[in-house]
Protein backbone atom coordinates (compact mmCIF):
# COMPACT_ATOMS: atom_id res chain seq x y z
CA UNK A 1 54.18 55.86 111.67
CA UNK A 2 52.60 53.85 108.94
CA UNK A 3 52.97 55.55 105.17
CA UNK A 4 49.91 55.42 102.82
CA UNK A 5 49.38 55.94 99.54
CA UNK A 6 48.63 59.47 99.50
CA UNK A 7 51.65 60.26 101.38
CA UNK A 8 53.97 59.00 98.81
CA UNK A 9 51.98 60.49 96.04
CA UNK A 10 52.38 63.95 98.17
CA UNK A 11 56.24 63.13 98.64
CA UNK A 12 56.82 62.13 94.90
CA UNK A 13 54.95 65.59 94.03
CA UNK A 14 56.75 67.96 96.03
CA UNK A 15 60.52 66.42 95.27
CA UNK A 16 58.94 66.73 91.50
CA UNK A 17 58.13 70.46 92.05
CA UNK A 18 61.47 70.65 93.32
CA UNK A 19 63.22 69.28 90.94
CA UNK A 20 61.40 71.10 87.89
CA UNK A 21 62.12 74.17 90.19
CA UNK A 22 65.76 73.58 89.83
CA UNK A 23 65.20 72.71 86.22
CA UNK A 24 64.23 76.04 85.55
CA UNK A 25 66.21 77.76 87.47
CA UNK A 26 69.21 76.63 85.53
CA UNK A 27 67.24 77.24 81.83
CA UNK A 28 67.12 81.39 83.23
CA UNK A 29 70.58 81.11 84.46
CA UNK A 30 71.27 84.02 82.34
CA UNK A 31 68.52 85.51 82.64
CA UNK A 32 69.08 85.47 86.64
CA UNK A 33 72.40 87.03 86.14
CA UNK A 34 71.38 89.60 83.88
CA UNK A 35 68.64 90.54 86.43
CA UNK A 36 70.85 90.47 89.45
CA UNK A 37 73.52 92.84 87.48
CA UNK A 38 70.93 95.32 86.94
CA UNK A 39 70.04 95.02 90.74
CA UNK A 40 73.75 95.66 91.12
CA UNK A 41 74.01 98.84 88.93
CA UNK A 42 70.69 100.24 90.14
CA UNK A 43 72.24 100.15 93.55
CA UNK A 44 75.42 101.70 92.13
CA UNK A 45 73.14 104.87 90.72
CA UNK A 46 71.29 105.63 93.70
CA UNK A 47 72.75 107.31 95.54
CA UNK A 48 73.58 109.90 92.73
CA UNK A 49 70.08 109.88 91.95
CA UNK A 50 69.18 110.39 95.17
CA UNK A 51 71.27 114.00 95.35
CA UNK A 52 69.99 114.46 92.70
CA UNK A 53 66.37 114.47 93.71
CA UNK A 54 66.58 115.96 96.87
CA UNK A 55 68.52 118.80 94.92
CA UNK A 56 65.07 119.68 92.70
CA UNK A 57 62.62 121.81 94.02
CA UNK A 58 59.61 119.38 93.01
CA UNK A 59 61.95 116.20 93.69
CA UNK A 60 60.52 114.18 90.79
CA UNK A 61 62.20 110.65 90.57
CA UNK A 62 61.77 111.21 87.41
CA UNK A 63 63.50 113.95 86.14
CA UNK A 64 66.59 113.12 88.45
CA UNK A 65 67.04 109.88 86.58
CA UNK A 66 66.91 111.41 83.54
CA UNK A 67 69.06 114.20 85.05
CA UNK A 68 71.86 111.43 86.21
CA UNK A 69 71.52 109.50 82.78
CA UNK A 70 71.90 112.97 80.75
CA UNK A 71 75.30 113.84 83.11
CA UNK A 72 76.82 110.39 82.36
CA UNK A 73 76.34 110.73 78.58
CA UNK A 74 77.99 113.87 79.01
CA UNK A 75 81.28 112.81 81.21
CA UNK A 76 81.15 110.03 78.50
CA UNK A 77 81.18 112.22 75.49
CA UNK A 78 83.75 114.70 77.53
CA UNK A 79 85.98 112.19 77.87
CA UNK A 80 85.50 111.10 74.13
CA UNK A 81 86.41 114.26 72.92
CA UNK A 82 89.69 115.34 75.37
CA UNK A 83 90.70 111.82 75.72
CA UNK A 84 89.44 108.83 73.51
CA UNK A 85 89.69 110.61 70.42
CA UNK A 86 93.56 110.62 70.99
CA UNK A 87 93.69 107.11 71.79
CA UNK A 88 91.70 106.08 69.09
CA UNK A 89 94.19 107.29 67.11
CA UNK A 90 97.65 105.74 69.49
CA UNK A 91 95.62 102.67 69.10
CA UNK A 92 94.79 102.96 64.79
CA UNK A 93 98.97 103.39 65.04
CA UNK A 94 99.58 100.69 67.18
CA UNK A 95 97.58 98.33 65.02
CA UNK A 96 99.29 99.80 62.19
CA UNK A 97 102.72 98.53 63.98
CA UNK A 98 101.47 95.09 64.52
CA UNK A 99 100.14 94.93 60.66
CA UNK A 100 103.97 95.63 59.36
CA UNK A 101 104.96 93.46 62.29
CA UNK A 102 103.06 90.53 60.75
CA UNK A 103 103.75 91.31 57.13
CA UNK A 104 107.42 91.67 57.40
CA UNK A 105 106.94 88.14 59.22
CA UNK A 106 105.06 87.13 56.34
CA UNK A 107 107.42 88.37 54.08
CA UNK A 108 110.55 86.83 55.55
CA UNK A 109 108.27 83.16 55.83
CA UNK A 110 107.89 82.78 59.01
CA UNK A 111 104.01 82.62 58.80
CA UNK A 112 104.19 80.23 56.03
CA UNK A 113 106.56 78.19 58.07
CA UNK A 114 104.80 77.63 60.55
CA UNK A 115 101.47 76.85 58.58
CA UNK A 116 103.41 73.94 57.14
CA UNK A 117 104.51 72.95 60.46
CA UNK A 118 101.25 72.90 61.55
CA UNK A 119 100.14 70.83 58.54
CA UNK A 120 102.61 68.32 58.95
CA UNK A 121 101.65 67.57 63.14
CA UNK A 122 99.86 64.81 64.11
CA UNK A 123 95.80 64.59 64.11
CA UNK A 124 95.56 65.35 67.74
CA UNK A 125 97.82 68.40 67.28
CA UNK A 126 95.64 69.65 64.53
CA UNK A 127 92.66 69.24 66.84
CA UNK A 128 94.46 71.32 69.63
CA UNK A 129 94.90 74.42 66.86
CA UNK A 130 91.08 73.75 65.74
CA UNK A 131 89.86 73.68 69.68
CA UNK A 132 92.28 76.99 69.97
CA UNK A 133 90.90 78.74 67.19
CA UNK A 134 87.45 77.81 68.56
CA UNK A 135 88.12 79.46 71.54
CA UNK A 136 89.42 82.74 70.22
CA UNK A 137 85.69 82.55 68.10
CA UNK A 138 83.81 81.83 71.39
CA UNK A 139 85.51 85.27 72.99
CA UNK A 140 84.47 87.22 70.26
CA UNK A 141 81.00 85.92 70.27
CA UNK A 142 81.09 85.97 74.29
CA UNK A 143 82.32 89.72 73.95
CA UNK A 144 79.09 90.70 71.58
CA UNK A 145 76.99 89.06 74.10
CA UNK A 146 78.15 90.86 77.13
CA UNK A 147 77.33 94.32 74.79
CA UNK A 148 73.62 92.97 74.60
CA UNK A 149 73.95 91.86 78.56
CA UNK A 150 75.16 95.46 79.09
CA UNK A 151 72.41 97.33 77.56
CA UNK A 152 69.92 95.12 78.75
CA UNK A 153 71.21 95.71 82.25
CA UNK A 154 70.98 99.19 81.87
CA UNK A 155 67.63 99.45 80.60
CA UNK A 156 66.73 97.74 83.47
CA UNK A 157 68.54 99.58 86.24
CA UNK A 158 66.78 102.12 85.08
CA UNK A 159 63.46 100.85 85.80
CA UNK A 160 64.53 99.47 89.01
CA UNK A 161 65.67 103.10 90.12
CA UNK A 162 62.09 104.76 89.70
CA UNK A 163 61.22 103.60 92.87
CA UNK A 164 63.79 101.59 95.14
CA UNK A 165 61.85 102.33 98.43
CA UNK A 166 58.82 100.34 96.58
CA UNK A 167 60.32 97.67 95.89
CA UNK A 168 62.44 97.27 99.42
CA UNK A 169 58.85 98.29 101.36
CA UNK A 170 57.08 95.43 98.79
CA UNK A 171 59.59 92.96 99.96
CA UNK A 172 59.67 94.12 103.30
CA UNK A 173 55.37 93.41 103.48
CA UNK A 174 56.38 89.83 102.96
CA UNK A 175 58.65 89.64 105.97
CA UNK A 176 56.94 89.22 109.38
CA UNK A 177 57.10 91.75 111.39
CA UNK A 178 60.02 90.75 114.02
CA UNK A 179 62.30 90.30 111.31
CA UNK A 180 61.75 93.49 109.19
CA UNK A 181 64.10 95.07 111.11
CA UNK A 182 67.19 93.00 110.23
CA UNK A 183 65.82 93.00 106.74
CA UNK A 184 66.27 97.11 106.32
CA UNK A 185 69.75 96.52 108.14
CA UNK A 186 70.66 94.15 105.45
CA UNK A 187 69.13 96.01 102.94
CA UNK A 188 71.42 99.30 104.19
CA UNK A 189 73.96 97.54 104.45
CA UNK A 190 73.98 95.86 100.85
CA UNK A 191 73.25 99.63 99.54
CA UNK A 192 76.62 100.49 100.67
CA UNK A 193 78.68 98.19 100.11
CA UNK A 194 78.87 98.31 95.76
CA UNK A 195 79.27 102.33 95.47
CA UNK A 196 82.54 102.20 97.81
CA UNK A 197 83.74 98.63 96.11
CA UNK A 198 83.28 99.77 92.47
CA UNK A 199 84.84 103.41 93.47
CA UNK A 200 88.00 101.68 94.96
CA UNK A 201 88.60 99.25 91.71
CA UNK A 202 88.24 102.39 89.73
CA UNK A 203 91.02 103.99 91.98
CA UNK A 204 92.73 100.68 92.18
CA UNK A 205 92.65 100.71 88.27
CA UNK A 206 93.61 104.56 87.99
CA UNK A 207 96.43 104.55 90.23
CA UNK A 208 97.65 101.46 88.19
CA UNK A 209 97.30 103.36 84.77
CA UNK A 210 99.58 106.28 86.11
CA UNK A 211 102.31 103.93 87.29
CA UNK A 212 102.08 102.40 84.28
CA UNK A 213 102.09 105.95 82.15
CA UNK A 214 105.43 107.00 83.97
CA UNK A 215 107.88 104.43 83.46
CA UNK A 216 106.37 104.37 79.60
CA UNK A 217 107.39 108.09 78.86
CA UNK A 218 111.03 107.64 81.03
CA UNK A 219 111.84 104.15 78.88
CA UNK A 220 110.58 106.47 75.48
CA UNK A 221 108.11 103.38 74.63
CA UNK A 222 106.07 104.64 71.66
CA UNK A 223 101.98 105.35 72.12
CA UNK A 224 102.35 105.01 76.37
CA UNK A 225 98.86 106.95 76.72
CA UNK A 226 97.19 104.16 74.83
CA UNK A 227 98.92 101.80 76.53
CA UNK A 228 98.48 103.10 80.15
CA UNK A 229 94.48 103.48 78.98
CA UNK A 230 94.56 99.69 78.31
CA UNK A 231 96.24 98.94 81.60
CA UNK A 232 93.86 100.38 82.97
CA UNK A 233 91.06 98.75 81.64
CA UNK A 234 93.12 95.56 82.34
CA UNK A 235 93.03 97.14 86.05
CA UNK A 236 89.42 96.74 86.15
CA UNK A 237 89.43 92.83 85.52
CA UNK A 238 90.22 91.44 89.41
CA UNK A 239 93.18 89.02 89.97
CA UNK A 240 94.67 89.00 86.90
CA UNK A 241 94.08 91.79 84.62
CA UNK A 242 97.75 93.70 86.03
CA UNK A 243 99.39 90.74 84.75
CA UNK A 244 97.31 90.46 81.50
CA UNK A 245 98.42 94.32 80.97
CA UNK A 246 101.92 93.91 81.70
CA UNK A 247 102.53 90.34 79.52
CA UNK A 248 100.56 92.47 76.54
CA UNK A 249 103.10 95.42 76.71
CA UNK A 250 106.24 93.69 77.58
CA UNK A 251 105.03 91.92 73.90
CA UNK A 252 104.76 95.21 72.23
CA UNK A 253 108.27 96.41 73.44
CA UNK A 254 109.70 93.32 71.59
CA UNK A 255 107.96 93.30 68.71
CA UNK A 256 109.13 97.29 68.60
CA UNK A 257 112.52 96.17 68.69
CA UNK A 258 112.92 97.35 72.42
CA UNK A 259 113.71 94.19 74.22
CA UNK A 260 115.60 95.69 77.19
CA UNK A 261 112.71 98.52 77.76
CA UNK A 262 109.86 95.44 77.71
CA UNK A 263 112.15 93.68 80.00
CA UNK A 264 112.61 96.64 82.42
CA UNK A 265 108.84 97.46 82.77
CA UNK A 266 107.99 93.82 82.97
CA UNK A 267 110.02 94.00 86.65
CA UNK A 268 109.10 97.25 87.35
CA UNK A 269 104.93 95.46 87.33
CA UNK A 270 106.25 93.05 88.99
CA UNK A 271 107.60 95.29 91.78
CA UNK A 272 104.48 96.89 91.36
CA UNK A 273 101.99 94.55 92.21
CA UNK A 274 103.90 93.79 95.41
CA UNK A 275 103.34 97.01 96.36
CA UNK A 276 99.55 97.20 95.06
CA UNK A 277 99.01 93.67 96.87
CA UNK A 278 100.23 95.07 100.39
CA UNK A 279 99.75 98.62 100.58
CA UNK A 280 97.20 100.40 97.98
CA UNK A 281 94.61 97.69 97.79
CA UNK A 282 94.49 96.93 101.96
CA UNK A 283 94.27 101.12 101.99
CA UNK A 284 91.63 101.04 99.83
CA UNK A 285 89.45 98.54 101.08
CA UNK A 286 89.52 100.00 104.28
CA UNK A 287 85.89 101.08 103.64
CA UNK A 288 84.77 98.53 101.61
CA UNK A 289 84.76 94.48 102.11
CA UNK A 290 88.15 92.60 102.09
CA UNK A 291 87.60 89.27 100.43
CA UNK A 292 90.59 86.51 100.09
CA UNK A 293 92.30 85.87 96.68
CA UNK A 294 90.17 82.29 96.94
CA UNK A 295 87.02 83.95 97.29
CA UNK A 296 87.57 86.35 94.41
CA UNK A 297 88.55 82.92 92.00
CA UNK A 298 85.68 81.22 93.19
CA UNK A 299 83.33 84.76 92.60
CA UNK A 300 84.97 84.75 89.06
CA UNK A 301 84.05 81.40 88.25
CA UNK A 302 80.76 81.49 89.59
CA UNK A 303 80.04 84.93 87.62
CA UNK A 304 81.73 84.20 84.41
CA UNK A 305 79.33 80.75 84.40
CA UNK A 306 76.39 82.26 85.31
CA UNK A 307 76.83 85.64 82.78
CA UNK A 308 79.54 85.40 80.74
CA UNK A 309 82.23 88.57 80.99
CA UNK A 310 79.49 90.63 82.82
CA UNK A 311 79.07 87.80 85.31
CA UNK A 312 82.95 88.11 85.96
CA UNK A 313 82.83 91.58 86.74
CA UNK A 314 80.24 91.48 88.75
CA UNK A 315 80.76 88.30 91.08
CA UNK A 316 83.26 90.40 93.12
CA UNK A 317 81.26 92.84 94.43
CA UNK A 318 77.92 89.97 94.68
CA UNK A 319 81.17 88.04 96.88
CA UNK A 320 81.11 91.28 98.86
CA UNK A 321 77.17 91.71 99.36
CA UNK A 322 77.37 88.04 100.49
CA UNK A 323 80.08 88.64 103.39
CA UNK A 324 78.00 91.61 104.49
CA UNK A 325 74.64 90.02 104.66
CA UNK A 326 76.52 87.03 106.22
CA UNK A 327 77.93 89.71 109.45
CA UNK A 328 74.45 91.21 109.51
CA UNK A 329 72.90 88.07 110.12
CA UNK A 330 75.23 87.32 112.89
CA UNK A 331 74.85 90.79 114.65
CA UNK A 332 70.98 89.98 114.43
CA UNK A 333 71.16 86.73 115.76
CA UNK A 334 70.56 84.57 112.89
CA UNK A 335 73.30 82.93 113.25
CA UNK A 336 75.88 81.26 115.15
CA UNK A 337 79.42 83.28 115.12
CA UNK A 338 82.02 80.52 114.34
């Protein structure tokens, strides 16, 4: 088959349309993420809303968004009043005890030491502390972006959840018709699989606060609510945030002068996350989708690329979603069981 002219032009324009397409693609990488997170939460809400709705005697969309976005303000501003207003003020004290922690390390030279050590290193050690500093700049910054990211994802959840069946029947009119039917399993199936993954990390997460709260009050470490409430926020970051948690408190038991305590509970997590490894998390994710600790890394990468700390947090259950819509496409014959 002989090429012409027009050919090529047609080839060179298409792999230029690609490429431009892929151009773009990466310029709204954020963007994407941002949009896919909100996908992500508005499948999270809907099935509240949904009881919600069918709850109402007019069962106005509506008014059982508004409904579901009025109940979470209040669980939010419950649990402001009964319990972060006491850990705002564990956590005031505990910054307290790290400010007289650094000034009586100021006052005994040790800060001053070390500035001159620092001074007197090499140019490429310099550079290290510069790049270091940099990096401690770039969280902050990446931590007031992922506030915007949040809102932004919320706001649009909340758009997304006036009319889900819409938007899956819009998407659906573009599918021909022999495969609509695999696309409402997939669609089902996707539905869920986030409210049972992001209800067993909040277990997961729980569970680890109240082990956590236990050995705090029998070892008489100082402030152990606040510090089993930031375990469990470190409970919510996957892989690693048990072993963030325990390296931050076995630090604040030494610089409280309680080396042996931060010792003890820094084996007792460790004993701990044998036990969460091999029997609460398999229990747990007996209803949801098991992924291997390589797939979470590479999810976390991926996500934390693409979207920054909301991208992290959400690349674990998008891992999830993928595995499903990978076994639904096998059921339906797409393809080819390995």
């Amino acid at each position: 088959m002989k090429l012409t002219s027009k050919d090529i032009i047609k080839v060179l324009i298409l792999v230029t349309v690609f490429l431009l397409g892929l151009l773009l693609l990466y310029k709204i990488r954020g963007v994407l993420g941002v949009i896919a997170a909100s996908f992500l939460v508005a499948i999270l809400l809907n099935p509240l809303v949904g009881r919600i709705q069918k709850a109402m005697p007019k069962k106005s969309r509506i008014s059982a968004i508004l409904i579901t976005v009025i109940l979470l303000v209040l669980l939010f501003g419950f649990f402001g009043l009964i319990i972060f207003k006491p850990l705002i003020q564990e956590y005031g004290s505990i910054a307290n005890e790290f400010n007289l922690y650094f000034n009586q390390a100021r006052g005994n030279g040790l800060i001053q030491d070390a500035i001159n050590q620092i001074n007197g290193l090499s140019p490429d050690y310099k550079q290290i502390f510069a790049s270091v500093g940099g990096t401690v700049g770039g969280i902050v910054l990446g931590i007031l972006n992922g506030l915007f990211s949040l809102v932004t994802i919320i706001i649009l959840s909340l758009f997304m959840l006036v009319s889900p069946q819409r938007i899956t029947d819009t998407v659906a009119s573009y599918i021909p018709t022999k495969h609509r039917k695999a696309f409402h399993d997939l669609s089902n199936a996707l539905s869920s699989i986030v409210p049972k993954y992001f209800a067993g990390v909040l277990i997961t997460a729980f569970i680890l606060a109240v082990a956590t709260y236990i050995p705090l009050l029998l070892l008489q470490i100082p402030y152990a609510l606040a510090l089993s409430a930031a375990m469990f926020i470190f409970g919510l970051i996957p892989l690693v945030g048990a072993t963030l948690g325990m390296f931050f408190i076995t630090l604040f038991c030494f610089m409280l002068g309680q080396p042996a305590a931060g010792i003890i509970f820094f084996i007792y997590i460790l004993i701990y996350q044998q036990v969460e490894n091999n029997l609460i998390v398999p229990l747990i994710q007996k209803k949801t989708v098991s992924l291997s600790p390589l797939s979470v890394l590479i999810a976390i990468l991926i996500g934390s690329a693409a979207a920054g700390m909301v991208g992290a947090l959400l690349a674990i259950p998008a891992a999830a979603m993928i595995k499903v819509a990978y076994s639904v496409l096998i059921k339906e014959g797409y393809l080819k069981e390995p």
